[in-house]
PDB file of N, CA and C in Angstrom:
ATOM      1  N   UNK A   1      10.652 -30.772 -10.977  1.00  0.00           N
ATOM      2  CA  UNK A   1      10.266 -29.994 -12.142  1.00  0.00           C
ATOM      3  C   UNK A   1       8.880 -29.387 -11.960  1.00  0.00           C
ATOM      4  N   UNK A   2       8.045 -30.023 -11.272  1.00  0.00           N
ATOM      5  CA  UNK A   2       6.754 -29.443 -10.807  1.00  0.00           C
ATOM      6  C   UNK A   2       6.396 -28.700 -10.210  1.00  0.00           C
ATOM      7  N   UNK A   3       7.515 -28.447  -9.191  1.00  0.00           N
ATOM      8  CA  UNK A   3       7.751 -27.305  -8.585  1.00  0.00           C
ATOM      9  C   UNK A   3       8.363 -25.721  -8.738  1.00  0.00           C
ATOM     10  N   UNK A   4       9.238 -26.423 -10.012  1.00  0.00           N
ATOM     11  CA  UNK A   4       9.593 -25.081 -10.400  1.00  0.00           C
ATOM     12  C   UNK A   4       8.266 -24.599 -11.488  1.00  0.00           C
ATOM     13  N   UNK A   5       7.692 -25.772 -11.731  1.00  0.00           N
ATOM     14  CA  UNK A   5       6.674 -24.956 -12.778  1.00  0.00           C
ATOM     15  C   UNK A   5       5.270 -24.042 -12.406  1.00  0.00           C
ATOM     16  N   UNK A   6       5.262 -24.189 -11.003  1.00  0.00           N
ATOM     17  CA  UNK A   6       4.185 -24.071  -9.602  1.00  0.00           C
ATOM     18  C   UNK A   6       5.130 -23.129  -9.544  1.00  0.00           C
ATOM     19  N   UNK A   7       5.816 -22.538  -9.122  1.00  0.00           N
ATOM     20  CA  UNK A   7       6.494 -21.697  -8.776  1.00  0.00           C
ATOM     21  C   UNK A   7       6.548 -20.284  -9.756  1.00  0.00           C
ATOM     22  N   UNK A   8       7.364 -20.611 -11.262  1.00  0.00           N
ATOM     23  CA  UNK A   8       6.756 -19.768 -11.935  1.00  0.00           C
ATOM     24  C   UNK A   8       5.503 -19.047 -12.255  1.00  0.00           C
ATOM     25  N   UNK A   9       4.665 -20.446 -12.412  1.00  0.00           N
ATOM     26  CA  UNK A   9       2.641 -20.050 -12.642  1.00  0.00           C
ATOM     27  C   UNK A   9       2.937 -19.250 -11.814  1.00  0.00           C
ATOM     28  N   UNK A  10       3.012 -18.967 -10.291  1.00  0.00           N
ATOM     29  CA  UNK A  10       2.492 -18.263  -9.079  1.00  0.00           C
ATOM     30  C   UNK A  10       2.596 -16.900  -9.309  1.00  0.00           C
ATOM     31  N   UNK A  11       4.572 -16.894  -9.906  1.00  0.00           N
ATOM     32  CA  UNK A  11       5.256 -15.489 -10.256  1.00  0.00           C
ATOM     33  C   UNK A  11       4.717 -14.632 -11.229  1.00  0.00           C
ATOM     34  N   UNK A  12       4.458 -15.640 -11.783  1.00  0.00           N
ATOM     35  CA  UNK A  12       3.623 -14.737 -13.431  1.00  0.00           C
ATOM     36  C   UNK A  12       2.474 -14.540 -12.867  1.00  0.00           C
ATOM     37  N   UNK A  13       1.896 -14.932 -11.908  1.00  0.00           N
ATOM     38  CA  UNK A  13       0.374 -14.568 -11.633  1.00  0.00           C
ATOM     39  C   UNK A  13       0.197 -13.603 -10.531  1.00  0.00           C
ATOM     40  N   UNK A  14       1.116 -13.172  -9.634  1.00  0.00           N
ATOM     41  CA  UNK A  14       1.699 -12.114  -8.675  1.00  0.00           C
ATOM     42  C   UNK A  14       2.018 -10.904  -9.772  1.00  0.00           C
ATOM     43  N   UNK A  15       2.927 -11.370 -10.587  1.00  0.00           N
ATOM     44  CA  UNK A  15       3.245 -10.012 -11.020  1.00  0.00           C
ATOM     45  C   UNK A  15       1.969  -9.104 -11.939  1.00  0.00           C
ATOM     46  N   UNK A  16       1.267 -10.216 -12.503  1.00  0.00           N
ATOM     47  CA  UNK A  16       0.244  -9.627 -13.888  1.00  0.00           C
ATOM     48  C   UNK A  16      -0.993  -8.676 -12.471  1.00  0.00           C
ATOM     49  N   UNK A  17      -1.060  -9.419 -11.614  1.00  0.00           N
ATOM     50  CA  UNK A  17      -2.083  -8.954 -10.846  1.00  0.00           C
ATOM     51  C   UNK A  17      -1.380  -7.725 -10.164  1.00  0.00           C
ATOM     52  N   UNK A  18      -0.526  -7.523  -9.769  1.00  0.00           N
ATOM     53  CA  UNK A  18       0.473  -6.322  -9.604  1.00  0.00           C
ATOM     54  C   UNK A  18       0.093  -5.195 -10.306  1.00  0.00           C
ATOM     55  N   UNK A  19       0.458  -6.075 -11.649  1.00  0.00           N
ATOM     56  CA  UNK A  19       0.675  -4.723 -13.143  1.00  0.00           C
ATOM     57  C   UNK A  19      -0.838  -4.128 -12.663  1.00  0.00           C
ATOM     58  N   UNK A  20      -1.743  -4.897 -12.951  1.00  0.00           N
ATOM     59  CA  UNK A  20      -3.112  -4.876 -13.183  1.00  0.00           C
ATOM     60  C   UNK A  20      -3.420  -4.031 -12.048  1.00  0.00           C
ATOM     61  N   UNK A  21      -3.082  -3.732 -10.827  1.00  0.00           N
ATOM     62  CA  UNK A  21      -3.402  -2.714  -9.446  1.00  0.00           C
ATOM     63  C   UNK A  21      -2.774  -2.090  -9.825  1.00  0.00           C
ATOM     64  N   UNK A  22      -1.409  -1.514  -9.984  1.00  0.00           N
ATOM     65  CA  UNK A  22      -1.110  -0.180 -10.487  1.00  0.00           C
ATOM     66  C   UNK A  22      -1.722   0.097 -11.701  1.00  0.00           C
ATOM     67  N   UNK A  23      -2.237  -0.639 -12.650  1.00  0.00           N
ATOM     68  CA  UNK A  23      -2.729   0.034 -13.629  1.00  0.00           C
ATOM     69  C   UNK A  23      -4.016   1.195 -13.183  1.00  0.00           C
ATOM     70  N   UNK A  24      -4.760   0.086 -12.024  1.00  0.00           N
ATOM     71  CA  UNK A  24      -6.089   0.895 -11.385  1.00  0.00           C
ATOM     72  C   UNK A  24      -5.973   1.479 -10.634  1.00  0.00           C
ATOM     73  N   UNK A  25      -4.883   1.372 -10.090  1.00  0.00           N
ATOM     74  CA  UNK A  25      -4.485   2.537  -8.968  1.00  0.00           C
ATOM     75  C   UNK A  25      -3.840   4.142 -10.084  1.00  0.00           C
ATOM     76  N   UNK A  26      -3.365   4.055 -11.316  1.00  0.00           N
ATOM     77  CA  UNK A  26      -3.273   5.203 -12.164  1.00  0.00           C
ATOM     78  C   UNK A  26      -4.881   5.658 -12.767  1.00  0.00           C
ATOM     79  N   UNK A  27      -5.420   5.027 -12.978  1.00  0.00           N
ATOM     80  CA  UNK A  27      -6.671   5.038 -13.251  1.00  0.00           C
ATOM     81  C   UNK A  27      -7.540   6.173 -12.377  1.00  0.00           C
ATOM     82  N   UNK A  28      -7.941   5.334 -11.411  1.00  0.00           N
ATOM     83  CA  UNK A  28      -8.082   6.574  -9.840  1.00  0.00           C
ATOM     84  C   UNK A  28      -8.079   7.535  -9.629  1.00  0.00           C
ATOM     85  N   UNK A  29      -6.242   7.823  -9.859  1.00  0.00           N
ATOM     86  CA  UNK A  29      -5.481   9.049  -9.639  1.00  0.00           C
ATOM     87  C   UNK A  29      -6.022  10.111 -10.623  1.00  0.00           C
ATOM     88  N   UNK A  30      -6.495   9.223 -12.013  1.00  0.00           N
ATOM     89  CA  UNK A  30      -6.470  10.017 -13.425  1.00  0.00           C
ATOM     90  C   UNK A  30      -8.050  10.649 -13.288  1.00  0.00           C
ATOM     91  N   UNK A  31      -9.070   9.798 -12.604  1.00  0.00           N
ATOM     92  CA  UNK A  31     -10.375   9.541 -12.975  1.00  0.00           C
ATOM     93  C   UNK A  31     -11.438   9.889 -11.788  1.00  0.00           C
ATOM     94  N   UNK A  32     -10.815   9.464 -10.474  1.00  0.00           N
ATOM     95  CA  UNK A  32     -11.527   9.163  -9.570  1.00  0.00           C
ATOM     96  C   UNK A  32     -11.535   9.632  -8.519  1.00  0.00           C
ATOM     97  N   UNK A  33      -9.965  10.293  -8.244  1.00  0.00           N
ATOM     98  CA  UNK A  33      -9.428  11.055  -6.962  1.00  0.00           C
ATOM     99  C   UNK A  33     -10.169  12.272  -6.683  1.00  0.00           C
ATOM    100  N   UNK A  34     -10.277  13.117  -7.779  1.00  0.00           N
ATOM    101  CA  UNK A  34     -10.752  14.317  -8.071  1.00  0.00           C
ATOM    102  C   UNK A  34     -11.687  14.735  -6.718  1.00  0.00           C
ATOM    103  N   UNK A  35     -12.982  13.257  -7.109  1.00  0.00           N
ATOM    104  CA  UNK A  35     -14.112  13.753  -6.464  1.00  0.00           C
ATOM    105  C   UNK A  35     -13.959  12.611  -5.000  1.00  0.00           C
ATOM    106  N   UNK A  36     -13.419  11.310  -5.216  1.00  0.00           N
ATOM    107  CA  UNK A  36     -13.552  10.505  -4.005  1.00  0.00           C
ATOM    108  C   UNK A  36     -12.348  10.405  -3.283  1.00  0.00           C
ATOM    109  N   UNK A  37     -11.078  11.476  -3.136  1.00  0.00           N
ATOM    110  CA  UNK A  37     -10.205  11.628  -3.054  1.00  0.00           C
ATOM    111  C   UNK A  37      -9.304  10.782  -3.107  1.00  0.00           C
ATOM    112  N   UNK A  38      -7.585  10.815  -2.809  1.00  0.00           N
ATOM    113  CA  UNK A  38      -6.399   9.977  -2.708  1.00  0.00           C
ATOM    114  C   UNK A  38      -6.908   8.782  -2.495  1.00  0.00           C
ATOM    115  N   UNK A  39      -7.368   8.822  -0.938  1.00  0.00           N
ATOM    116  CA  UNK A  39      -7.435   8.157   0.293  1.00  0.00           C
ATOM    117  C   UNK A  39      -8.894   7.041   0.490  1.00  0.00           C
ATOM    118  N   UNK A  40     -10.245   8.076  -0.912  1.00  0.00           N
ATOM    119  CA  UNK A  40     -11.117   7.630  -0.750  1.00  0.00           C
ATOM    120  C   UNK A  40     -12.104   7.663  -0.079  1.00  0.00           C
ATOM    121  N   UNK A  41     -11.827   8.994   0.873  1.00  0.00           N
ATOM    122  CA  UNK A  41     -12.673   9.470   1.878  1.00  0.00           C
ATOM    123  C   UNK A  41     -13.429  10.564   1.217  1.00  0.00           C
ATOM    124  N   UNK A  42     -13.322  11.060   0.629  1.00  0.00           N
ATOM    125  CA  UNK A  42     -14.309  11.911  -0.297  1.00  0.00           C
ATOM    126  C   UNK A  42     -14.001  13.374   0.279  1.00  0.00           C
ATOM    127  N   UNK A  43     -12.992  13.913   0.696  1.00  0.00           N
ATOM    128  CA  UNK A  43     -12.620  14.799   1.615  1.00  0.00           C
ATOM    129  C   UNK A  43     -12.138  16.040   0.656  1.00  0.00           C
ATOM    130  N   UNK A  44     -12.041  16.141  -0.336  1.00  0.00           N
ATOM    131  CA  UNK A  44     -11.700  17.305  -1.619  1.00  0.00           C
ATOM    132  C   UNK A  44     -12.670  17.704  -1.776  1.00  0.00           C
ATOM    133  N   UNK A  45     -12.527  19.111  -2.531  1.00  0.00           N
ATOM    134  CA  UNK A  45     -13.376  20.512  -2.452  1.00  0.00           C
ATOM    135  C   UNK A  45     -14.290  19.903  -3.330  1.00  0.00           C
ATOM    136  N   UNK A  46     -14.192  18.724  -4.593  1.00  0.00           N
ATOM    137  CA  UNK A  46     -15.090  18.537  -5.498  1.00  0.00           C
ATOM    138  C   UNK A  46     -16.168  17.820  -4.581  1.00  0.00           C
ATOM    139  N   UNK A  47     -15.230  16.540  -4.214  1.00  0.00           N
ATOM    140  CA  UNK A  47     -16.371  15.609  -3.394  1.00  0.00           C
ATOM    141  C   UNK A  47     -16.990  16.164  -2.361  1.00  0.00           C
ATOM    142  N   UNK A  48     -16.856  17.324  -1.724  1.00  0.00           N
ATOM    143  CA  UNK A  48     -17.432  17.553  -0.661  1.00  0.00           C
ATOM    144  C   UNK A  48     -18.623  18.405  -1.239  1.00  0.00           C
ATOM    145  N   UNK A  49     -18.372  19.281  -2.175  1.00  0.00           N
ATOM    146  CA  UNK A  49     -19.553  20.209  -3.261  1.00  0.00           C
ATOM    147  C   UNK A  49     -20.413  19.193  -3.663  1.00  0.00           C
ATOM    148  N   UNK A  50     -19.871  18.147  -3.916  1.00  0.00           N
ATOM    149  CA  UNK A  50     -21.016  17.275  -4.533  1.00  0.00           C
ATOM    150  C   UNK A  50     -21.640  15.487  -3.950  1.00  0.00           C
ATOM    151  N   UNK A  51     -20.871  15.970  -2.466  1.00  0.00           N
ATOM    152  CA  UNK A  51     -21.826  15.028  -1.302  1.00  0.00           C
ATOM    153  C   UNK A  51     -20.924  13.880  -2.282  1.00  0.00           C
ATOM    154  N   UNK A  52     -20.025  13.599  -2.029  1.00  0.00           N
ATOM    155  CA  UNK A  52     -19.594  11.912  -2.947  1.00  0.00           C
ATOM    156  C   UNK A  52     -18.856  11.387  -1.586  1.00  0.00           C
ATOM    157  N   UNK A  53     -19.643  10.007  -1.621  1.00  0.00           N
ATOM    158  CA  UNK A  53     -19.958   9.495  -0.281  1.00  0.00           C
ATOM    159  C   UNK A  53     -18.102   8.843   0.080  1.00  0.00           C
ATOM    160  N   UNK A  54     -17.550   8.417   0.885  1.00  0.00           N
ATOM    161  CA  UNK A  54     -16.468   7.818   0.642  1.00  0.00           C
ATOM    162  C   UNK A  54     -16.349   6.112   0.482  1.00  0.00           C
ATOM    163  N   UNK A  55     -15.674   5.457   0.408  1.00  0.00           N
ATOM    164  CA  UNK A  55     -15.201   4.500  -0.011  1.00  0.00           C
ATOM    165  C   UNK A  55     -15.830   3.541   1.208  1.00  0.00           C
ATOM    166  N   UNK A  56     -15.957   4.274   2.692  1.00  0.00           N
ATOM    167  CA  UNK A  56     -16.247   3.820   3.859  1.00  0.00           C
ATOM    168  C   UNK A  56     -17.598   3.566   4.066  1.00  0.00           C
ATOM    169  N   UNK A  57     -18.582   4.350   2.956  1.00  0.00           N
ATOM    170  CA  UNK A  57     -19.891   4.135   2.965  1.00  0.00           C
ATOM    171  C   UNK A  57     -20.419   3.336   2.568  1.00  0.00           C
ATOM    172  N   UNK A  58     -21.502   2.859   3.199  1.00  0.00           N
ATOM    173  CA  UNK A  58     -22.575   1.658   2.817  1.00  0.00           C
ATOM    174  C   UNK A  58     -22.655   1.670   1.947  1.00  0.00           C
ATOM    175  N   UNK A  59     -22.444   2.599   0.833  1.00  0.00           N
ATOM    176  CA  UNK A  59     -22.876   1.955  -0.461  1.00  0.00           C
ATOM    177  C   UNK A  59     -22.222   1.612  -1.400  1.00  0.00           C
ATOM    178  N   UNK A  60     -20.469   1.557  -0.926  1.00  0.00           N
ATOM    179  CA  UNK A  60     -19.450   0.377  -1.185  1.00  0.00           C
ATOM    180  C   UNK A  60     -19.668  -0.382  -0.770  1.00  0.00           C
ATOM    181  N   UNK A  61     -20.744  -1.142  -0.046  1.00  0.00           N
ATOM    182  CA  UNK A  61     -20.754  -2.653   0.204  1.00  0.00           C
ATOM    183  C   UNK A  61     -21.919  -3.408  -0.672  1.00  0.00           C
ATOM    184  N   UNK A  62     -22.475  -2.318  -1.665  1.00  0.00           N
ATOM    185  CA  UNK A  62     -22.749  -3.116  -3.036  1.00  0.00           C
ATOM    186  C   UNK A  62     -22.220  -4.431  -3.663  1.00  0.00           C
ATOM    187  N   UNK A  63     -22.582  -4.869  -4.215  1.00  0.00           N
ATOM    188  CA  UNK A  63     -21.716  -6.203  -5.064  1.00  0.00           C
ATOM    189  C   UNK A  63     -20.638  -5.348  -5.741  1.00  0.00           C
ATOM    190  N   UNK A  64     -20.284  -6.245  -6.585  1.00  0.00           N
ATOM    191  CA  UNK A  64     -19.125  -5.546  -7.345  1.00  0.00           C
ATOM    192  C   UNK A  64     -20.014  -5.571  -9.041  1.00  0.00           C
ATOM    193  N   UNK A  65     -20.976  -6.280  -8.516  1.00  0.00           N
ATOM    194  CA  UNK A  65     -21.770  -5.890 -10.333  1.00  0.00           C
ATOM    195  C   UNK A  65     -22.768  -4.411  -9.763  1.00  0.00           C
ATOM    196  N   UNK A  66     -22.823  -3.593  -9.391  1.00  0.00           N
ATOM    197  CA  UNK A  66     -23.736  -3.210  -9.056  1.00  0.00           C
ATOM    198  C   UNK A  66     -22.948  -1.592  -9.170  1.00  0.00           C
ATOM    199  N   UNK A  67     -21.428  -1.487  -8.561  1.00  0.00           N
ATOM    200  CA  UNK A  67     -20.292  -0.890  -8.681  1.00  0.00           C
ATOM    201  C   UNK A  67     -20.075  -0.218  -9.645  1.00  0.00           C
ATOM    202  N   UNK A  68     -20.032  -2.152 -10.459  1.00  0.00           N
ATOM    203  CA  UNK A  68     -19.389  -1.743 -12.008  1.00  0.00           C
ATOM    204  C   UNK A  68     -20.319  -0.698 -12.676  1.00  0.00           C
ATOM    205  N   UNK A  69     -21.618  -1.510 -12.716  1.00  0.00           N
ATOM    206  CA  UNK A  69     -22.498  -0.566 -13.242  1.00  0.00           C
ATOM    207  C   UNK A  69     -22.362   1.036 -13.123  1.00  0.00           C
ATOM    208  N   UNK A  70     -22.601   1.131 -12.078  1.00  0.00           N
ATOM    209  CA  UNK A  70     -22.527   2.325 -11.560  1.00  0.00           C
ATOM    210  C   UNK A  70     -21.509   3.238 -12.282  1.00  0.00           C
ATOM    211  N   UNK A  71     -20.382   2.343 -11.941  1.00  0.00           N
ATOM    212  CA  UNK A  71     -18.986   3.486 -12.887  1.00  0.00           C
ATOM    213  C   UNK A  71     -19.396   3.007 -14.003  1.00  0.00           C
ATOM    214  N   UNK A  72     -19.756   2.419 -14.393  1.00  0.00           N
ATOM    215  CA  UNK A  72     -19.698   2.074 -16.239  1.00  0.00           C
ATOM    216  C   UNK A  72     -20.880   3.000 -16.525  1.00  0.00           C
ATOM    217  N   UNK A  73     -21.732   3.473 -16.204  1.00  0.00           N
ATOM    218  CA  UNK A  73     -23.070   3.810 -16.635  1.00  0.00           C
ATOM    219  C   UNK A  73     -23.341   5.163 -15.894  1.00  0.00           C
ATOM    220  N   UNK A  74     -22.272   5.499 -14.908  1.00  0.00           N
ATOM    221  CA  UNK A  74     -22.865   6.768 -13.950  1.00  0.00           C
ATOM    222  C   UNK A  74     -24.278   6.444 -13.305  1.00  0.00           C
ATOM    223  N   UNK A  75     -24.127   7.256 -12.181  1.00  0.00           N
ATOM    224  CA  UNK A  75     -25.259   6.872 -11.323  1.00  0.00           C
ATOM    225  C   UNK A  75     -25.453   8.465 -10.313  1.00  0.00           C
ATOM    226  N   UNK A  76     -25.960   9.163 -10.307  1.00  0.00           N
ATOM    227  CA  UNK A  76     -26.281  10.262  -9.476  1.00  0.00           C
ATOM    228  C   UNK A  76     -26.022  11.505 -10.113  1.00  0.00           C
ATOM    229  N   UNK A  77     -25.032  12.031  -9.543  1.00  0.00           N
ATOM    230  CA  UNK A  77     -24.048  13.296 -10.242  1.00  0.00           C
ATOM    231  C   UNK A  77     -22.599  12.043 -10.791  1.00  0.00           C
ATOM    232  N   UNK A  78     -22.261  11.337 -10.753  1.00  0.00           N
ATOM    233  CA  UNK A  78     -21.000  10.744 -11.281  1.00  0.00           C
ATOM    234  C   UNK A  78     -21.609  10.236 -12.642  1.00  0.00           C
ATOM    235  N   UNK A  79     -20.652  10.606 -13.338  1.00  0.00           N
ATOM    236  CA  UNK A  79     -20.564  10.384 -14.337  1.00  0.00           C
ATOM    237  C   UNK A  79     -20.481   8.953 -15.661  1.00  0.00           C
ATOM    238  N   UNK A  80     -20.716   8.929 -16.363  1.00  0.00           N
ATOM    239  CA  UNK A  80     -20.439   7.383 -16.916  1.00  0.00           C
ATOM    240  C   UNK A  80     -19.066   7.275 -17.591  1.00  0.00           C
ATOM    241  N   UNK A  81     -18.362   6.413 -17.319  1.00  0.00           N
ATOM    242  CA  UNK A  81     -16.785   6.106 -17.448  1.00  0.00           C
ATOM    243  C   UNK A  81     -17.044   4.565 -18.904  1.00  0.00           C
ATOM    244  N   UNK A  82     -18.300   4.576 -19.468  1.00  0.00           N
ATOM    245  CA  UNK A  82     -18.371   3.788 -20.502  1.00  0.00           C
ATOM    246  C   UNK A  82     -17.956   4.432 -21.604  1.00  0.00           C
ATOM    247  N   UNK A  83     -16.611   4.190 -22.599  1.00  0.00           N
ATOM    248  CA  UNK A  83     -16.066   4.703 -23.513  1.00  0.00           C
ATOM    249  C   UNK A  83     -14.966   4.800 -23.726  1.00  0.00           C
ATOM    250  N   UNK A  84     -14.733   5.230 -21.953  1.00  0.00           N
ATOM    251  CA  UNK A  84     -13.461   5.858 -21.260  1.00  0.00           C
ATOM    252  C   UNK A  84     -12.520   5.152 -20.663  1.00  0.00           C
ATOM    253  N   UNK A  85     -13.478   4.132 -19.652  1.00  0.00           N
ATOM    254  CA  UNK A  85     -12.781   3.064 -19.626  1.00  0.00           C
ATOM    255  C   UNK A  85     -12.829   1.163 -19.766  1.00  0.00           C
ATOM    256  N   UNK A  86     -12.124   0.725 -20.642  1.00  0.00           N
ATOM    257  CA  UNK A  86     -12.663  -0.423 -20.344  1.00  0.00           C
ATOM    258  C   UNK A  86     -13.474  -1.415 -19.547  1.00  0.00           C
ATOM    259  N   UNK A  87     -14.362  -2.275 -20.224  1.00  0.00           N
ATOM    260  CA  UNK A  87     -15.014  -3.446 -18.694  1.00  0.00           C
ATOM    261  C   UNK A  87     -13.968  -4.013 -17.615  1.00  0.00           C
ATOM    262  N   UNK A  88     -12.546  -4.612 -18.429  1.00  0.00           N
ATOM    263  CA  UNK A  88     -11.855  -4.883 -17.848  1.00  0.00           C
ATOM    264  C   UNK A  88     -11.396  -3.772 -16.699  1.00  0.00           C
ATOM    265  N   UNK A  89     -10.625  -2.826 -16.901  1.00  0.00           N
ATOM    266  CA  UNK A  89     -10.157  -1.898 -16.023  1.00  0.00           C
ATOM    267  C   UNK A  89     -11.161  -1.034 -15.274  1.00  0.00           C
ATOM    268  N   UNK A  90     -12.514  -1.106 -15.638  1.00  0.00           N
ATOM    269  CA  UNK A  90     -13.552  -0.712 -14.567  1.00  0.00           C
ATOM    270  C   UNK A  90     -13.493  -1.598 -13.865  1.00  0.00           C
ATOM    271  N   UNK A  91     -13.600  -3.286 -14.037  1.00  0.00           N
ATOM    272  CA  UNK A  91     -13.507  -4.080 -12.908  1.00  0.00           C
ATOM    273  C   UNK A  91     -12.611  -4.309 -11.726  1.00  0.00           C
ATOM    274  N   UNK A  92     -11.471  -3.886 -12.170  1.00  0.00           N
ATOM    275  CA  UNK A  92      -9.990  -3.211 -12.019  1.00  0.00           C
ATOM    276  C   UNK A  92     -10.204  -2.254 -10.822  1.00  0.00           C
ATOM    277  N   UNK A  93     -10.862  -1.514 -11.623  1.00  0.00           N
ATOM    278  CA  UNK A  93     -10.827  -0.008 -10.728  1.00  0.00           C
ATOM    279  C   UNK A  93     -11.732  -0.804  -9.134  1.00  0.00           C
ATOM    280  N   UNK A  94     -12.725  -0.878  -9.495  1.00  0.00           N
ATOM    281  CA  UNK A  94     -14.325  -1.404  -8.422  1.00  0.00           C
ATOM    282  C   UNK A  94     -13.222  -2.333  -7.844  1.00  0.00           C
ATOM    283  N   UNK A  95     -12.157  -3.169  -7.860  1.00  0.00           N
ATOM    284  CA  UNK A  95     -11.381  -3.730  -6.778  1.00  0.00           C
ATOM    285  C   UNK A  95     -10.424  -2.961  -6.326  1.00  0.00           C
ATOM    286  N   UNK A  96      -9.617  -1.801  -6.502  1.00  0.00           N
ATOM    287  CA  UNK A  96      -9.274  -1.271  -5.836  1.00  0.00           C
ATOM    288  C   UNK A  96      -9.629  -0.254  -5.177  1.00  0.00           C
ATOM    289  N   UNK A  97     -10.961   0.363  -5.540  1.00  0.00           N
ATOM    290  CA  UNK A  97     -11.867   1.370  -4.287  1.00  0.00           C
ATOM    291  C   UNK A  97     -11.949   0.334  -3.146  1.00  0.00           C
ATOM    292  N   UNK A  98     -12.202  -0.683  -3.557  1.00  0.00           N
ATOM    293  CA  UNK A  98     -12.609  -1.695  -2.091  1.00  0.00           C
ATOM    294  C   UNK A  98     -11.366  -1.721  -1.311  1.00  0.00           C
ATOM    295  N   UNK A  99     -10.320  -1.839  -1.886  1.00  0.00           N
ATOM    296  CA  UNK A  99      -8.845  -1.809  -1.171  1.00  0.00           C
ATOM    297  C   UNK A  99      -8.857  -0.451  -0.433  1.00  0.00           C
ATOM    298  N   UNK A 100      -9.292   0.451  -0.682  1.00  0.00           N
ATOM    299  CA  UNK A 100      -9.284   1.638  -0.244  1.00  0.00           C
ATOM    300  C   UNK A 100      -9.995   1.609   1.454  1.00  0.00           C
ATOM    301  N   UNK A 101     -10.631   0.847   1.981  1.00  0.00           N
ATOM    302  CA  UNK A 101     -11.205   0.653   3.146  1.00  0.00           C
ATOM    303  C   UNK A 101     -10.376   1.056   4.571  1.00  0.00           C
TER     304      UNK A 101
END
């Protein structure tokens, strides 16, 4: 019985974290692609007009509080995503740019 209950926990915790990456992976697409492209390389006409570094740059190897900030608050020419998008799903998002590597 312990096992099936270990088993479920796991499933329910695979899938919510699932939901939760496609949620930030729509997010992205909606919010983020524009300027740091698909892929994250920053290779679109916006990101390249406006120097937006890619996903590969040193300065994704920030913390992930430092990230958040950043998208939550804007930082340079990017904009602040406080309003727009939740703490939760900014945190969301700042783990899947890192997936983007």
């Amino acid at each position: 019985m312990k096992s099936i209950s270990k088993v479920l926990f796991f499933a329910i915790l695979a899938a919510s974290t699932t939901a939760a990456f496609g949620q930030a992976a729509d997010n992205y697409k909606a919010k983020c692609a524009m300027c740091h492209g698909a892929d994250g390389l920053a290779s679109t006409p916006a990101g390249k007009a406006m120097k937006t570094p890619p996903t590969t740059d040193p300065a994704f190897k920030a913390s992930d509080a430092d990230l958040f900030a950043a998208t939550k608050n804007g930082k340079g020419k990017m904009p602040a995503f406080n309003g727009k998008l939740t703490d939760p799903q900014i945190k969301e998002l700042v783990t899947y740019m890192k997936s983007l590597k």
